[in-house]
Protein backbone atom coordinates (compact mmCIF):
# COMPACT_ATOMS: atom_id res chain seq x y z
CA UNK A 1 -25.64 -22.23 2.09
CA UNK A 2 -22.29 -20.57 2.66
CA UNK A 3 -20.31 -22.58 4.88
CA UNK A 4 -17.62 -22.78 2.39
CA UNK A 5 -17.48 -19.88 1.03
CA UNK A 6 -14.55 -17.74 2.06
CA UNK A 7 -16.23 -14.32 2.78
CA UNK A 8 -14.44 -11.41 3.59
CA UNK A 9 -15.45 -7.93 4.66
CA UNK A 10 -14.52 -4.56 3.97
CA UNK A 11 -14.66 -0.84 4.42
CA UNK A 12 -15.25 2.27 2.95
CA UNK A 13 -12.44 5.72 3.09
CA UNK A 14 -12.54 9.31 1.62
CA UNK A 15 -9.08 8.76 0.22
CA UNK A 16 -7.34 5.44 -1.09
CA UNK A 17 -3.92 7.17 -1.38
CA UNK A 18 -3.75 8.33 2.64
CA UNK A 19 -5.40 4.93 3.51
CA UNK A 20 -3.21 3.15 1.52
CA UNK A 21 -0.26 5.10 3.56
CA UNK A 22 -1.89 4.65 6.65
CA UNK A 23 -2.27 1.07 6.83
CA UNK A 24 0.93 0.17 4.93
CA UNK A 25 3.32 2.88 6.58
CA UNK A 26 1.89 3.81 9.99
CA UNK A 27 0.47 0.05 10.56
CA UNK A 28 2.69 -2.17 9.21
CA UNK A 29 0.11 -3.91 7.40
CA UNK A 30 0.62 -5.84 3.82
CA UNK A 31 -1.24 -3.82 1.33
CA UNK A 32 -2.28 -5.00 -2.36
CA UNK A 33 -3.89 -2.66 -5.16
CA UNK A 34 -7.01 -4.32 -6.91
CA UNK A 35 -6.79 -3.20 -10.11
CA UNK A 36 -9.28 -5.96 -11.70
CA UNK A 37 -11.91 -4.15 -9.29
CA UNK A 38 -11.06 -0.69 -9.76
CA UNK A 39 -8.40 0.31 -8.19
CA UNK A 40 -9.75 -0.98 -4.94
CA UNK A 41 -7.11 -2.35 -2.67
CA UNK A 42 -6.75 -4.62 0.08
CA UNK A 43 -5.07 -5.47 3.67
CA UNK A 44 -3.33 -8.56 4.06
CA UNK A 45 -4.09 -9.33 7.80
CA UNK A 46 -2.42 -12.40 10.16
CA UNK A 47 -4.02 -15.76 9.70
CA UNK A 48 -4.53 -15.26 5.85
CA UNK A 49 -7.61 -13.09 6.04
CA UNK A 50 -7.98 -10.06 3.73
CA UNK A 51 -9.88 -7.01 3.81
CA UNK A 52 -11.23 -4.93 0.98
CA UNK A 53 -10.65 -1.58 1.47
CA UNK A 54 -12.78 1.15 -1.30
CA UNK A 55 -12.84 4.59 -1.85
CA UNK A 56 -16.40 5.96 -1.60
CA UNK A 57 -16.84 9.84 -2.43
CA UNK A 58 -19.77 10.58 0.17
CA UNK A 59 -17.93 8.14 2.96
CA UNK A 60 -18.97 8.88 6.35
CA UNK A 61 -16.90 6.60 8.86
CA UNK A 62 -17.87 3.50 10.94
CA UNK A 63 -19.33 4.56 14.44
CA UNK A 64 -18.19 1.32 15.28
CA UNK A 65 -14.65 -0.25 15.41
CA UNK A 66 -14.36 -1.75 11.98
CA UNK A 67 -10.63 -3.85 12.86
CA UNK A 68 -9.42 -4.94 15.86
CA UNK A 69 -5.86 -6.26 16.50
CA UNK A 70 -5.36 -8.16 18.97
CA UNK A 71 -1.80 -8.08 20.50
CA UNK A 72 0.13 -9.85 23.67
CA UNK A 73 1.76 -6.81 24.78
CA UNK A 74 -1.01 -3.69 24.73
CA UNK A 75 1.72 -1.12 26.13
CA UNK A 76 4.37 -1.67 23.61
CA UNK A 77 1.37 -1.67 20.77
CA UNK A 78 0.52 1.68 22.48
CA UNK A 79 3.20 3.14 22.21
CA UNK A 80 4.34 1.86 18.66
CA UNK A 81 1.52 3.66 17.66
CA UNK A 82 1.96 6.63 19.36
CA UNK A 83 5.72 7.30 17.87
CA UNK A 84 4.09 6.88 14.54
CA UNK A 85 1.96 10.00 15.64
CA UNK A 86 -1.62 7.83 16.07
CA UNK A 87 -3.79 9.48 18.82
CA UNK A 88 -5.78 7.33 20.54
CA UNK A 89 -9.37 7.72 21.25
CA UNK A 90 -10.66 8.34 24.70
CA UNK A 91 -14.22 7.53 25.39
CA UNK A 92 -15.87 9.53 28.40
CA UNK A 93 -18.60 7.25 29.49
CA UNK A 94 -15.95 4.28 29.98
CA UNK A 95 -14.11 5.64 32.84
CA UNK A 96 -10.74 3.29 34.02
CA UNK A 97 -8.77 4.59 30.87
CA UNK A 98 -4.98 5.02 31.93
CA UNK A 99 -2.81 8.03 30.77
CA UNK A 100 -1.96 6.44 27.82
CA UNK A 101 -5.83 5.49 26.31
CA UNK A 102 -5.99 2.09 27.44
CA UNK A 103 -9.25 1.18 28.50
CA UNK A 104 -8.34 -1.48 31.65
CA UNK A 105 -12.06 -2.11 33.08
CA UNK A 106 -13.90 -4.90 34.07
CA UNK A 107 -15.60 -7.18 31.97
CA UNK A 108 -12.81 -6.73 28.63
CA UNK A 109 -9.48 -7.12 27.75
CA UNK A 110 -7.37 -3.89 28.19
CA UNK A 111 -8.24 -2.10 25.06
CA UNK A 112 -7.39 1.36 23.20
CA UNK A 113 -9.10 2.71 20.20
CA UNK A 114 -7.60 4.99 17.18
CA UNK A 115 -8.64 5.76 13.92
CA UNK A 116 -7.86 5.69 10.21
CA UNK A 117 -7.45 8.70 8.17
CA UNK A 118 -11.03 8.56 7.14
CA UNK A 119 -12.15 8.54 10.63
CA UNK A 120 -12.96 4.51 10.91
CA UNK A 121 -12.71 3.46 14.32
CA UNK A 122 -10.21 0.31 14.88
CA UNK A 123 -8.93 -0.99 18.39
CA UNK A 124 -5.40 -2.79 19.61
CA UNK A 125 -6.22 -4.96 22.57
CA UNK A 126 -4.55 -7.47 24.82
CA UNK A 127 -4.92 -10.91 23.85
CA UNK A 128 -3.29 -13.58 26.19
């Protein structure tokens, strides 16, 4: 029924302005303004996928990572992000998370977790 159709997902944030700083600025990421939809916006993402990104007055963030990018190089991702003043997230109940955030355990690729200005949840990880 909707093998062809070219779905996309998206997310909700508290503020469009600091999102739309956040992902453009601090991320790097390609960043259009919807204004046929409301002044919704969306992220441009590798591999010509978008995602639509809304303001939502009562939004309560993802529990859940809601992007993940995958890079070859985790460290140098790391540490882009933390010069642009991202803190990563450290998750107690992982264990084998290096001085830097990077979850390196078994069973994964080395992964480390930060999150938007609205408190969404996204991940870098090491793709090889």
């Amino acid at each position: 029924m909707f093998a062809k159709s070219e779905a996309f997902s998206g997310f909700s944030v508290d503020d469009l302005s600091r999102a739309k700083t956040f992902y453009s600025e601090t991320l790097g990421l390609e960043v259009s303004d919807v204004e046929e939809m409301g002044g919704l916006m969306t992220l441009q993402l590798a591999g010509d996928r978008n995602v639509l990104v809304y303001a939502k007055p009562d939004h309560t963030p993802a529990s859940f990572t809601i992007l993940n990018f995958p890079v070859s190089d985790i460290d140098s991702a790391v540490d882009g992000l933390l010069e642009r003043g991202v803190r990563l997230e450290r998750y107690d109940n992982l264990g084998d998370t290096d001085a830097k955030g990077i979850y390196r355990g078994p069973g994964g690729p080395a992964i480390a977790w930060f999150k938007d200005p609205a408190g969404n949840v996204l991940s870098v990880l090491q793709q090889d």
